[in-house]
C-alpha atoms as a PDB file:
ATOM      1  CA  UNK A   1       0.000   0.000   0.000  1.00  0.00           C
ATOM      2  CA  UNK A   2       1.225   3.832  -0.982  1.00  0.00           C
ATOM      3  CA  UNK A   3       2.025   5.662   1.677  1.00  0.00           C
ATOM      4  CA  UNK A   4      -0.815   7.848   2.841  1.00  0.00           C
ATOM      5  CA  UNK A   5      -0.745  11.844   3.496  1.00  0.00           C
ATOM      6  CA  UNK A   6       0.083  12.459   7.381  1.00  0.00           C
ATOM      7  CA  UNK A   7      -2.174  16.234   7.031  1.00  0.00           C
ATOM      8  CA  UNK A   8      -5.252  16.444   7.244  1.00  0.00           C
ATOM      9  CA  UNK A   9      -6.646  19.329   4.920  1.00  0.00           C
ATOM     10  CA  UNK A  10      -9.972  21.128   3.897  1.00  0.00           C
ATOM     11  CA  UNK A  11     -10.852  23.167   0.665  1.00  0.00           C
ATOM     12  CA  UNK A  12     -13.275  25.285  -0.785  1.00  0.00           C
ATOM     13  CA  UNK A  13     -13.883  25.597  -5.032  1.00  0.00           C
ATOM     14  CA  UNK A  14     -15.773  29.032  -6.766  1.00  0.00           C
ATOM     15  CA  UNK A  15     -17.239  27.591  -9.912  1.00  0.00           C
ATOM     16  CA  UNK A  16     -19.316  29.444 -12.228  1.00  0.00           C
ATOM     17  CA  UNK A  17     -22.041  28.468 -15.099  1.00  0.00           C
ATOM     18  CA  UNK A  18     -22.596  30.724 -17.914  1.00  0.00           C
ATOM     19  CA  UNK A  19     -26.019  29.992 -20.589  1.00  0.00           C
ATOM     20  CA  UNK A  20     -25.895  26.224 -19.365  1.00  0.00           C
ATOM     21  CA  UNK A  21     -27.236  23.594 -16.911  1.00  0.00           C
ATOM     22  CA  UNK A  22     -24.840  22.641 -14.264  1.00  0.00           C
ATOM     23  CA  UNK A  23     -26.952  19.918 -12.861  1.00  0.00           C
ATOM     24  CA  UNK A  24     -30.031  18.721 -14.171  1.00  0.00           C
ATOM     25  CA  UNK A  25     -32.898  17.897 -11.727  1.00  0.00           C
ATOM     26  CA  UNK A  26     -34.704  14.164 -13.476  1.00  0.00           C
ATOM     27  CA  UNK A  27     -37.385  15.077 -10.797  1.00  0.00           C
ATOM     28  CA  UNK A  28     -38.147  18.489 -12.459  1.00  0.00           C
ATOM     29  CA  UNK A  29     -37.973  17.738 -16.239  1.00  0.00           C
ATOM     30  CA  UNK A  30     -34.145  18.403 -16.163  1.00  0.00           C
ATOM     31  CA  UNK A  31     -34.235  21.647 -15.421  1.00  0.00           C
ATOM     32  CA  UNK A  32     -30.811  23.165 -12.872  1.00  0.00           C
ATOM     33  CA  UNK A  33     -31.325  22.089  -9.371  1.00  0.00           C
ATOM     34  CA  UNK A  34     -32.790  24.788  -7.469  1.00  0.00           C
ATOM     35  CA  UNK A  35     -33.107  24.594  -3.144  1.00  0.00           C
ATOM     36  CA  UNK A  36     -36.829  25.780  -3.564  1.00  0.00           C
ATOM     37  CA  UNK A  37     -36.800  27.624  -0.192  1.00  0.00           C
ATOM     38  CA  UNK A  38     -34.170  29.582  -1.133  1.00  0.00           C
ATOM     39  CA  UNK A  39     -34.068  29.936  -4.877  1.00  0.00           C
ATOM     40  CA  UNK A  40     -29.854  29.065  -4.337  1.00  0.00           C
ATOM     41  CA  UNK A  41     -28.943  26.645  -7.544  1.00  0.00           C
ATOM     42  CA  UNK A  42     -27.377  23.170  -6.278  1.00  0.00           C
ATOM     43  CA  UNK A  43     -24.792  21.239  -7.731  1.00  0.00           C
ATOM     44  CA  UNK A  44     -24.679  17.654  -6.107  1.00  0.00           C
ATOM     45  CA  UNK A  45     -21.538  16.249  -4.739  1.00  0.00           C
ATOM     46  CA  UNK A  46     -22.028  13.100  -7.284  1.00  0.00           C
ATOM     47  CA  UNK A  47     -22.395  15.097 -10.262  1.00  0.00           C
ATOM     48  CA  UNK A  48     -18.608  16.594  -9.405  1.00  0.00           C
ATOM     49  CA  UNK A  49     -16.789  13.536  -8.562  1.00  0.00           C
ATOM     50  CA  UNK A  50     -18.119  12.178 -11.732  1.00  0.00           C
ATOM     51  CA  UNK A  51     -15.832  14.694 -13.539  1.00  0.00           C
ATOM     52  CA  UNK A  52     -13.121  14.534 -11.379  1.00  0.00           C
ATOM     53  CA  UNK A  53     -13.033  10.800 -12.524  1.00  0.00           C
ATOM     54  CA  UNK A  54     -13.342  11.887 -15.864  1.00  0.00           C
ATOM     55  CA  UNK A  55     -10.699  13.767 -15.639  1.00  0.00           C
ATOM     56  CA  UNK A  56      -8.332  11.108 -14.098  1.00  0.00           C
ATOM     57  CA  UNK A  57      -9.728   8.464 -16.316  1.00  0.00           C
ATOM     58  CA  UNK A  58      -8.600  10.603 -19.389  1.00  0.00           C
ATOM     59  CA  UNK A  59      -5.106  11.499 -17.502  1.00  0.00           C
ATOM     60  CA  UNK A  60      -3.980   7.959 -16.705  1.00  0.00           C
ATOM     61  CA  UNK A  61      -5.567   6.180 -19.398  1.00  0.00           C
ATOM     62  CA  UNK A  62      -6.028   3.378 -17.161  1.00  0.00           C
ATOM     63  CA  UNK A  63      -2.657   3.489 -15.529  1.00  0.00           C
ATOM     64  CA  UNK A  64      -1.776   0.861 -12.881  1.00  0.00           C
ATOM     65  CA  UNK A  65      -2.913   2.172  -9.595  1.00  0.00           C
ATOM     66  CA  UNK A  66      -5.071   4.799 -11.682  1.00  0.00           C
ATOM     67  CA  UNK A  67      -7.983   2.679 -12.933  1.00  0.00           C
ATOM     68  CA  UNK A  68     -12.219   4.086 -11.638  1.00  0.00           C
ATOM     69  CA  UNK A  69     -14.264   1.569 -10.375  1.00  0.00           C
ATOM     70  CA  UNK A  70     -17.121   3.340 -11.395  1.00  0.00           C
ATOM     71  CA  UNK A  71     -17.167   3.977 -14.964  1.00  0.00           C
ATOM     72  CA  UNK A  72     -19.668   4.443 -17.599  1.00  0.00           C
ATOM     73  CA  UNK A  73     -21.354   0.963 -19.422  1.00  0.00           C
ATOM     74  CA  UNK A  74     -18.824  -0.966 -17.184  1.00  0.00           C
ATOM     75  CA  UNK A  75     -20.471  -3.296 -14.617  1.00  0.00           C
ATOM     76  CA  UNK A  76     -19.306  -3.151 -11.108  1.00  0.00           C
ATOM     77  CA  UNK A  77     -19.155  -6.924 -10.726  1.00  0.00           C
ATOM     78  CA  UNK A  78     -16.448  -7.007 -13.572  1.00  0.00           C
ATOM     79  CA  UNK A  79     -14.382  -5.155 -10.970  1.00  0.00           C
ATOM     80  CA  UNK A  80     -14.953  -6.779  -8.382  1.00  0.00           C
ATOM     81  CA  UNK A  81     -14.154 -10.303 -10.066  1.00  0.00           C
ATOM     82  CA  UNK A  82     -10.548  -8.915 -10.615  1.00  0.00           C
ATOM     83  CA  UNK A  83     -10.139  -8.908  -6.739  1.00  0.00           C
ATOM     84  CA  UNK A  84     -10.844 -12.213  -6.388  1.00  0.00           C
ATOM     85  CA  UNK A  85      -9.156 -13.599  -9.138  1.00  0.00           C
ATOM     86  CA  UNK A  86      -5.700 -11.668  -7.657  1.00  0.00           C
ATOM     87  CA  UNK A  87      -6.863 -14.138  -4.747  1.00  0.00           C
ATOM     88  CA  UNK A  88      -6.859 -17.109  -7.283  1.00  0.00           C
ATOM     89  CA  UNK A  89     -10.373 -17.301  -7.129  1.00  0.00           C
ATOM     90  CA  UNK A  90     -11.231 -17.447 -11.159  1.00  0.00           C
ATOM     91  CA  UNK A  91     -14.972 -18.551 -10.720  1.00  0.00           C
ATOM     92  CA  UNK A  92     -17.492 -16.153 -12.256  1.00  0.00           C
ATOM     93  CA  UNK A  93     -20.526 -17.773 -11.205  1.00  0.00           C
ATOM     94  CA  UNK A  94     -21.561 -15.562  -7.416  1.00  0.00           C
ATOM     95  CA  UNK A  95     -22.053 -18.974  -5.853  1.00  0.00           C
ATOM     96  CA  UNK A  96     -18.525 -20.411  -6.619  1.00  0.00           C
ATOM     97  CA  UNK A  97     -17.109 -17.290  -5.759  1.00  0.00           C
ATOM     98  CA  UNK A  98     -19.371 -17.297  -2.335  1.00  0.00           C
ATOM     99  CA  UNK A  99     -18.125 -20.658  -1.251  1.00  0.00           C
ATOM    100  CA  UNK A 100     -14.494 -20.357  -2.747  1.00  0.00           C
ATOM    101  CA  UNK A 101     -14.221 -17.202  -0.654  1.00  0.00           C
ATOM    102  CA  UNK A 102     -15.778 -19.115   3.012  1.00  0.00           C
ATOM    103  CA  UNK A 103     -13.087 -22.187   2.278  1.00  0.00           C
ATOM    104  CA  UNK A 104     -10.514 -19.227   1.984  1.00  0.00           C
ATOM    105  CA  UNK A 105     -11.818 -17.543   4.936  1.00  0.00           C
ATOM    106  CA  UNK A 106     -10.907 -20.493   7.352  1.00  0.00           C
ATOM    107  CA  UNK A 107      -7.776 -20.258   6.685  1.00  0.00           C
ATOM    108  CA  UNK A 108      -6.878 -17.351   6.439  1.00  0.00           C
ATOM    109  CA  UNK A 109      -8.841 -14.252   8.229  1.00  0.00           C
ATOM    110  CA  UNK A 110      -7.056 -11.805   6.422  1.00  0.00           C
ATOM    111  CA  UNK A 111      -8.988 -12.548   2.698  1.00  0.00           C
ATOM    112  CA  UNK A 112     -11.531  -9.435   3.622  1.00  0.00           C
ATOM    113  CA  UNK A 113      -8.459  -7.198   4.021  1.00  0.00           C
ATOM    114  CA  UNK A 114      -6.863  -8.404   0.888  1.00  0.00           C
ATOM    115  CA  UNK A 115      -9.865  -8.047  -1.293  1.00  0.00           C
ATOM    116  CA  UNK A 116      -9.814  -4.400   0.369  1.00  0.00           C
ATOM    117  CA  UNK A 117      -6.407  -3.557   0.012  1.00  0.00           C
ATOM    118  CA  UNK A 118      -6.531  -4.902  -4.204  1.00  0.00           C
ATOM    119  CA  UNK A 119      -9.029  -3.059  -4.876  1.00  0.00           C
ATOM    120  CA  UNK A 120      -7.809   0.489  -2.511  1.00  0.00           C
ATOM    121  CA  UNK A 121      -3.976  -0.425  -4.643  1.00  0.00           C
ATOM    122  CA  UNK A 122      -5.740  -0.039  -8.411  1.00  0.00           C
ATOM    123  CA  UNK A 123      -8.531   2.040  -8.322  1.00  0.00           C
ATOM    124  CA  UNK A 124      -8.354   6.177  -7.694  1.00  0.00           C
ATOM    125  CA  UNK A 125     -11.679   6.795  -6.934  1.00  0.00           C
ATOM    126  CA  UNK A 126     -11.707   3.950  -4.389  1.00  0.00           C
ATOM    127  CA  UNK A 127      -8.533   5.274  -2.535  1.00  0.00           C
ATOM    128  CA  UNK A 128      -9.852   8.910  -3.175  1.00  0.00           C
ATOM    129  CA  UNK A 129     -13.873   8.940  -2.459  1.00  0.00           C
ATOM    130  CA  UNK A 130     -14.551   5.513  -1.155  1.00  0.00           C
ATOM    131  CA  UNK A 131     -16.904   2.789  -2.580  1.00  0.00           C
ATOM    132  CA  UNK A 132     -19.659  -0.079  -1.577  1.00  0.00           C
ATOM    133  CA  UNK A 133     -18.276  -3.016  -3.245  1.00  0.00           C
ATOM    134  CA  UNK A 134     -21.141  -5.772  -1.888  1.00  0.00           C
ATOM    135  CA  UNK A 135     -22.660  -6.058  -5.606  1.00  0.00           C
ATOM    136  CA  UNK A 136     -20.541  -9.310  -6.633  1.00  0.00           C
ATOM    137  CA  UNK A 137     -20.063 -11.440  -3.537  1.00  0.00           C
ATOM    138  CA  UNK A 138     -22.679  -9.623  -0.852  1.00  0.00           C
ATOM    139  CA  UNK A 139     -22.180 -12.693   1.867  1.00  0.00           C
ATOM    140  CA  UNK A 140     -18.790 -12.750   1.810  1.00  0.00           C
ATOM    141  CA  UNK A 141     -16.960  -9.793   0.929  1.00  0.00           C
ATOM    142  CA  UNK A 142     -17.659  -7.762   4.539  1.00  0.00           C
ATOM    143  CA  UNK A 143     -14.440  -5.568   3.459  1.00  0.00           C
ATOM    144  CA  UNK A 144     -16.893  -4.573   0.648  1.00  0.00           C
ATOM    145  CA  UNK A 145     -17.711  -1.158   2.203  1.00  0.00           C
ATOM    146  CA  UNK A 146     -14.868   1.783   1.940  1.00  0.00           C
ATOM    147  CA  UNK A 147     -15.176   5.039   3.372  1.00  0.00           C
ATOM    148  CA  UNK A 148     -12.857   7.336   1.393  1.00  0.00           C
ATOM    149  CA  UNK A 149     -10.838   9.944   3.051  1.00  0.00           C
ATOM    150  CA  UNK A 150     -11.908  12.776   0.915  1.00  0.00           C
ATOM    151  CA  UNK A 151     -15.362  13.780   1.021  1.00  0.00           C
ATOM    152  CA  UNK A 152     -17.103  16.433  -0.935  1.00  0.00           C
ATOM    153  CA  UNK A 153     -20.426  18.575  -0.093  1.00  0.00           C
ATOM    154  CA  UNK A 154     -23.336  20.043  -2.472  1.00  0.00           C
ATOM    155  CA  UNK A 155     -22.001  22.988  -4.016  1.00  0.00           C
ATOM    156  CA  UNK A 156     -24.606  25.792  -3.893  1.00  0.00           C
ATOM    157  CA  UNK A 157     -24.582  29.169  -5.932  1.00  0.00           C
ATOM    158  CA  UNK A 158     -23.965  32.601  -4.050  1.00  0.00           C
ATOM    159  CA  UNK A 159     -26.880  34.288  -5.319  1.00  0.00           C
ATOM    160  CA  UNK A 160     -29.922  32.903  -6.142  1.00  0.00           C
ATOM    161  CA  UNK A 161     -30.306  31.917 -10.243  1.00  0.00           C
ATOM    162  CA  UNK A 162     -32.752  31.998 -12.291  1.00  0.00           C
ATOM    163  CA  UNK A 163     -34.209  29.075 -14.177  1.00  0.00           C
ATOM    164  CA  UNK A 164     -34.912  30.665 -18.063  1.00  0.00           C
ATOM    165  CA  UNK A 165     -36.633  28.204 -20.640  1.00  0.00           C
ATOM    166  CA  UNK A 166     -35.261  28.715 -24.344  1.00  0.00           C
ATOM    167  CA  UNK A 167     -37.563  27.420 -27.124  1.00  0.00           C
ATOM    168  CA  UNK A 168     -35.050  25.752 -30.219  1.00  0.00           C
ATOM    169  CA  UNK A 169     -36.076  25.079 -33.363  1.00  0.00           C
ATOM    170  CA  UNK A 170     -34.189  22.783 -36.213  1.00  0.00           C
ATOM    171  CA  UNK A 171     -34.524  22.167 -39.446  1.00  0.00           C
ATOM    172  CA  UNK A 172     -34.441  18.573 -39.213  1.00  0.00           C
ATOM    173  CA  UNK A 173     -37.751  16.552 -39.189  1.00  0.00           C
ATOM    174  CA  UNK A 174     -37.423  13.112 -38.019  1.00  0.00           C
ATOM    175  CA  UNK A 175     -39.647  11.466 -40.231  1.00  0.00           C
ATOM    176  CA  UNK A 176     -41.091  11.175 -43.632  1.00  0.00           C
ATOM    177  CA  UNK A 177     -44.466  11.620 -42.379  1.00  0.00           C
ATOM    178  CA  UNK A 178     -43.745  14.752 -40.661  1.00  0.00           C
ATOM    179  CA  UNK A 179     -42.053  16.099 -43.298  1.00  0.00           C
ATOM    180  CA  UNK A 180     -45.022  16.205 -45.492  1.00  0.00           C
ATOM    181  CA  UNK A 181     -46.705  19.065 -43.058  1.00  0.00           C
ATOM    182  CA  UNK A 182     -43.800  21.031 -40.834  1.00  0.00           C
ATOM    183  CA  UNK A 183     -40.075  21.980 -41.972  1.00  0.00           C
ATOM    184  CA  UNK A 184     -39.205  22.073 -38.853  1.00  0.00           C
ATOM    185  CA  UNK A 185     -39.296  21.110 -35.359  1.00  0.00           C
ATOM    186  CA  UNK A 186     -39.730  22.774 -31.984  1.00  0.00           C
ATOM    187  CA  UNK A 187     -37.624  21.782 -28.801  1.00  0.00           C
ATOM    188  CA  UNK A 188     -36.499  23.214 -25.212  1.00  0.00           C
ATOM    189  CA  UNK A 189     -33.300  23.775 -22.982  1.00  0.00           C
ATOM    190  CA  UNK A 190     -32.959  24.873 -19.816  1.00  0.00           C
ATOM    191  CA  UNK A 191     -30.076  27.020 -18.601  1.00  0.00           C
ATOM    192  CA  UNK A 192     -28.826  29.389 -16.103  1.00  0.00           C
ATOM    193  CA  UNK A 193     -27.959  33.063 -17.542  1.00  0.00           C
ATOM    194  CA  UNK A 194     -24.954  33.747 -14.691  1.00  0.00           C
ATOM    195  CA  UNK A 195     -24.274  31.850 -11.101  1.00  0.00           C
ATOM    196  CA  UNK A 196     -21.257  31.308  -9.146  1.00  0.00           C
ATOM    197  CA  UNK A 197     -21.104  28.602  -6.855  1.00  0.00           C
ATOM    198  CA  UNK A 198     -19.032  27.304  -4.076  1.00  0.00           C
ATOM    199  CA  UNK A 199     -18.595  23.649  -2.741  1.00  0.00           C
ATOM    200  CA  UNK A 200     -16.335  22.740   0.832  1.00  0.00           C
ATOM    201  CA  UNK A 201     -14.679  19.590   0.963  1.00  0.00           C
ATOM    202  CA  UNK A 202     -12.754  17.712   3.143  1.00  0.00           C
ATOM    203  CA  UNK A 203      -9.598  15.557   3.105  1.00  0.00           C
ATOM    204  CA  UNK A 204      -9.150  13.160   6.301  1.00  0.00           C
ATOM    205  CA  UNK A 205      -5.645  12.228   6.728  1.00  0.00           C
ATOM    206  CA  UNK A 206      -6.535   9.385   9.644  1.00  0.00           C
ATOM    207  CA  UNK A 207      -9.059   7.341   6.627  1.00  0.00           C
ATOM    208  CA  UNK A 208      -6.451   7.713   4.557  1.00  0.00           C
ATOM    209  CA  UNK A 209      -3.613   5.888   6.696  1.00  0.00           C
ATOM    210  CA  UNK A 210      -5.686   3.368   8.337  1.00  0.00           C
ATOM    211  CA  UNK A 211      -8.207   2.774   5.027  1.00  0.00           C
ATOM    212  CA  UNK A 212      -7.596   3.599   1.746  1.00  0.00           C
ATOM    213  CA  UNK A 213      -3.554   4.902   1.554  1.00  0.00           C
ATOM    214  CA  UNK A 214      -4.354   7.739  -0.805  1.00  0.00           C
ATOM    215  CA  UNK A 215      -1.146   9.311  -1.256  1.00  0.00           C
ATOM    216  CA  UNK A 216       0.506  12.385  -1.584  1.00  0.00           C
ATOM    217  CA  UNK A 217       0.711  11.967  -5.822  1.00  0.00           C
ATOM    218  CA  UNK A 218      -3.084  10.787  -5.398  1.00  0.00           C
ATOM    219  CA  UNK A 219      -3.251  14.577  -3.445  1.00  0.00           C
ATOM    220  CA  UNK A 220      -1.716  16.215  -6.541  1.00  0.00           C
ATOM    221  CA  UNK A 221      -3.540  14.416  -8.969  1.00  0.00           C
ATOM    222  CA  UNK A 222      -7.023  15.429  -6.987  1.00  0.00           C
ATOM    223  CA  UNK A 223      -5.816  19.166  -6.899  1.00  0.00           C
ATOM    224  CA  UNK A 224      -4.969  19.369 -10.540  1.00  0.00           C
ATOM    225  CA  UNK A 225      -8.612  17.423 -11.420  1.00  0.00           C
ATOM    226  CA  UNK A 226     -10.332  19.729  -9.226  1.00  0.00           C
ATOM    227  CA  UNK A 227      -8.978  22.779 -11.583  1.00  0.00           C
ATOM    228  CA  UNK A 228      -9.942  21.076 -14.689  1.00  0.00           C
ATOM    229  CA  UNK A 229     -12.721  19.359 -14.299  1.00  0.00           C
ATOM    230  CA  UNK A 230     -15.087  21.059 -16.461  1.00  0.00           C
ATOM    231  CA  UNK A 231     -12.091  22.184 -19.330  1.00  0.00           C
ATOM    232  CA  UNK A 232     -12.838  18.816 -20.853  1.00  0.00           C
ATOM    233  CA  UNK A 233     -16.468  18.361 -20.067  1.00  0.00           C
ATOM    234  CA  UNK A 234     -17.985  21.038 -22.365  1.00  0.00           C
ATOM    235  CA  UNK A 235     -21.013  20.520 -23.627  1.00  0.00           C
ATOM    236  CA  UNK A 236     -24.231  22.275 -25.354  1.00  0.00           C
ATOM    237  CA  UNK A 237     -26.267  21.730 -22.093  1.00  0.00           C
ATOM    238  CA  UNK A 238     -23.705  22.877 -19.493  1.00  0.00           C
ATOM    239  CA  UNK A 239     -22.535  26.189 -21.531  1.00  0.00           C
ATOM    240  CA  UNK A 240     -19.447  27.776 -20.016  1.00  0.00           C
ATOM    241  CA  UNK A 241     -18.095  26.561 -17.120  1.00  0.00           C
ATOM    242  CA  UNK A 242     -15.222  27.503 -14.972  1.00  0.00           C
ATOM    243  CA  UNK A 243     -13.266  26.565 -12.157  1.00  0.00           C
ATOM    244  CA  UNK A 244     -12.576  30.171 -10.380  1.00  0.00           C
ATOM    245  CA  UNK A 245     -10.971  29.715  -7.394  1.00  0.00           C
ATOM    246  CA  UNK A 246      -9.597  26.337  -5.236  1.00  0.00           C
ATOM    247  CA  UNK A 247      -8.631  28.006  -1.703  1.00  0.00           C
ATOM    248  CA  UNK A 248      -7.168  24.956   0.076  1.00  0.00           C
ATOM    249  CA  UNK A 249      -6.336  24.936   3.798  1.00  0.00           C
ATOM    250  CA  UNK A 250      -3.152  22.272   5.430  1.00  0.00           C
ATOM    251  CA  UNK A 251      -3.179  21.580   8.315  1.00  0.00           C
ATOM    252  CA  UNK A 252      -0.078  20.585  10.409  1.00  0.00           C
ATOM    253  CA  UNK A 253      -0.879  17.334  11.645  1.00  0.00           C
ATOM    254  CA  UNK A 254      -2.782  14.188  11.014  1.00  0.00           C
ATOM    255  CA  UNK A 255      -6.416  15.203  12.957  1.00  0.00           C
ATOM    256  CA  UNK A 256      -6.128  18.655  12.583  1.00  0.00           C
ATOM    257  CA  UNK A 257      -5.483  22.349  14.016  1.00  0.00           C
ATOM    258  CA  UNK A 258      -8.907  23.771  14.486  1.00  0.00           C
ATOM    259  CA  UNK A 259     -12.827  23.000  13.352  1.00  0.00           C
ATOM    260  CA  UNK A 260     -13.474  22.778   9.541  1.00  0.00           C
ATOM    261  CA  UNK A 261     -16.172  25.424   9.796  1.00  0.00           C
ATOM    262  CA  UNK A 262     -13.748  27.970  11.358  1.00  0.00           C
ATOM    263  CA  UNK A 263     -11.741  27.741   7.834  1.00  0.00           C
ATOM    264  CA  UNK A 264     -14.649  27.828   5.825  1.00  0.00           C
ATOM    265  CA  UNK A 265     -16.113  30.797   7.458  1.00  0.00           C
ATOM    266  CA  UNK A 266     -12.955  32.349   6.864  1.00  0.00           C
ATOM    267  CA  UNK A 267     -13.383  32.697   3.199  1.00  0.00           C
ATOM    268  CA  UNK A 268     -16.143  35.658   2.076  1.00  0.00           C
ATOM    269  CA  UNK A 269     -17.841  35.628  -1.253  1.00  0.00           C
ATOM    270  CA  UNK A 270     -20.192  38.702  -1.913  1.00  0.00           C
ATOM    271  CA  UNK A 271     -21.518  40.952  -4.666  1.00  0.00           C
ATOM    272  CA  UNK A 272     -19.146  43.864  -5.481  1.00  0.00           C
ATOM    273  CA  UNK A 273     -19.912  47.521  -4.893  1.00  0.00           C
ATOM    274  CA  UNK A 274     -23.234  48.827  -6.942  1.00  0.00           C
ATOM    275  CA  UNK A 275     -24.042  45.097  -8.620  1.00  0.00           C
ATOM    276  CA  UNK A 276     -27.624  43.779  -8.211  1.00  0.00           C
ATOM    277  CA  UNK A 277     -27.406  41.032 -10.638  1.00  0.00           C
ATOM    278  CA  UNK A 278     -24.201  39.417 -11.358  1.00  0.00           C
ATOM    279  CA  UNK A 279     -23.230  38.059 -14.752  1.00  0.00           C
ATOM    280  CA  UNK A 280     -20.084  37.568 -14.680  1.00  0.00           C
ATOM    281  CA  UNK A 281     -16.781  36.730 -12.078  1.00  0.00           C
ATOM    282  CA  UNK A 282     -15.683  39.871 -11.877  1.00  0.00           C
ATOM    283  CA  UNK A 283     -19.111  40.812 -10.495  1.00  0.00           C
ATOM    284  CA  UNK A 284     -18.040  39.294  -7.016  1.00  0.00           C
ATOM    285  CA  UNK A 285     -14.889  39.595  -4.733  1.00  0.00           C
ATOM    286  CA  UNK A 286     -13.792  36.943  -3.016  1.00  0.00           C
ATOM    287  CA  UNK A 287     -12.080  37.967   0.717  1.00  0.00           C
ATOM    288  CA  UNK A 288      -9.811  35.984   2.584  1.00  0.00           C
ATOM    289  CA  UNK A 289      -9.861  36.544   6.548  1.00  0.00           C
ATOM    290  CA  UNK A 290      -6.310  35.808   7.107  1.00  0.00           C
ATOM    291  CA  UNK A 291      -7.253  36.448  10.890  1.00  0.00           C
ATOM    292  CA  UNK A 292      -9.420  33.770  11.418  1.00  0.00           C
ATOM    293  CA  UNK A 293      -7.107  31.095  10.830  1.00  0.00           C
ATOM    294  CA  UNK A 294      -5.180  29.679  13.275  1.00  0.00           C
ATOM    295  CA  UNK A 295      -1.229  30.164  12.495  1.00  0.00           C
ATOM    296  CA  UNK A 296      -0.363  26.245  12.370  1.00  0.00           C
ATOM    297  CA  UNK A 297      -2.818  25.698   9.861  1.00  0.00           C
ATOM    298  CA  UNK A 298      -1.060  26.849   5.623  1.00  0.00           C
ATOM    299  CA  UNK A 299      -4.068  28.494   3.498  1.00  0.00           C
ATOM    300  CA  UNK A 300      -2.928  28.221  -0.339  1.00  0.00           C
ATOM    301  CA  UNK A 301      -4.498  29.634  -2.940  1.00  0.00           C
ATOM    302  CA  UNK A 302      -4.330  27.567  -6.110  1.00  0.00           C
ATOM    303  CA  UNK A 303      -5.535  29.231  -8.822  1.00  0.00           C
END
């Protein structure tokens, strides 16, 4: 296993959204997620570690150590199965596996660590964010649950956005039928004119010694996908999208200087001088309060 960071650290990322959909809502005809109380757009936490495996994905190229578990069209048992054939179990049928596993387990009590540690060694998002790997062999892999040592939150905007509708037309009908009485067809996207949002995450130094060993490369590599995630993600639907600002905070030892919140609360995001509705980055400043945080903990700004 790599060895794991010794610091524990916590972050905070300024993204923005220009004419696109950050996060469709499948419960309100796609349209960007929207806390209803508040009118604040939300981002959720899945919807940005699915980039940042993107991103890694596209990096590494499936590099050993570098591989995501969870991947697009690729089933999770498939995954799982290598871990137990690195155990010399080569069955693919769940009750082999099942009973090959128990025989294995009398033997030696260390199998559920093994399976663990295989699959913690080759995939990032597994080391990084943590995974529930019961899908293949549910009775017998009890190692199948991983809590990751970095965690991220919803990201919500500053502001509250607004939700505008924009009719489309084309000039492509879809069939012959149609074509005989319209030349052309009417559709809809949603989008968001202008919001910044902000997301807080957290990076637990103790998970990552005693669970997963995510690293101090697997630390860079998070960093740099957290600044790029959305340069090779653009889309129709998602418009322009930016990473602004990654304001990351180290602290000096392995639990920690001082409360998360006391960092985050640290870091001051309002509208600037005479600007009622925002439309761009430059519309907001961004203030650091350098005197809130306690001296042993390092405050970087990476971008």
């Amino acid at each position: 296993m790599r060895e794991a960071i010794k610091n524990r650290y916590e972050f905070v990322v300024l993204f923005d959204v220009e004419n696109g959909n950050p996060n469709g809502d499948p419960d309100a005809g796609n349209m960007p997620r929207i806390d209803p109380e508040s009118g604040l757009g939300l981002v959720t936490d899945v919807c940005l570690k699915r980039k940042i495996r993107n991103y890694v994905e596209m990096v590494k190229e499936n590099e050993p150590g570098f591989q995501i578990y969870i991947r697009e069209d690729v089933p999770l048992n498939r995954s799982d199965r290598m871990a137990c054939e690195n155990l010399g179990v080569q069955d693919t049928d769940e009750k082999k596996v099942t009973e090959s596993l128990k025989k294995m387990k009398k033997n030696d009590p260390d199998v559920d660590r093994k399976l663990r540690d295989y699959m913690c060694d080759n995939f990032y998002d597994i080391r990084t964010f943590g995974a529930v790997m019961t899908t293949f062999v549910k009775a017998s892999l009890n190692c199948g649950q991983v809590r990751g040592p970095v965690q991220i939150g919803f990201a919500r905007s500053i502001d509250p956005i607004v939700s505008q509708e924009v009719t489309i037309t084309r000039v492509a009908i879809t069939t012959e039928k149609d074509a005989e009485n319209k030349t052309t067809e009417m559709g809809r996207k949603n989008i968001v004119p202008y919001g910044l949002y902000r997301v807080e995450g957290f990076i637990s130094a103790n998970l990552a010694r005693r669970v997963t060993g995510f690293s101090e490369e697997d630390l860079e590599l998070f960093w740099e996908a957290l600044i790029n995630m959305f340069e090779h993600d653009h889309s129709a639907a998602r418009g322009k999208m930016a990473v602004r600002e990654l304001i990351v905070f180290k602290h000096s030892k392995e639990l920690g200087d001082c409360p998360a919140y006391k960092l985050f609360d640290a870091v001051e995001v309002k509208k600037a001088e005479g600007v009622e509705y925002p439309r761009k980055y430059q519309d907001y400043i961004v203030e650091i309060h350098e005197e809130q945080i306690p001296d042993s903990v390092e405050m970087k700004r990476m971008i």
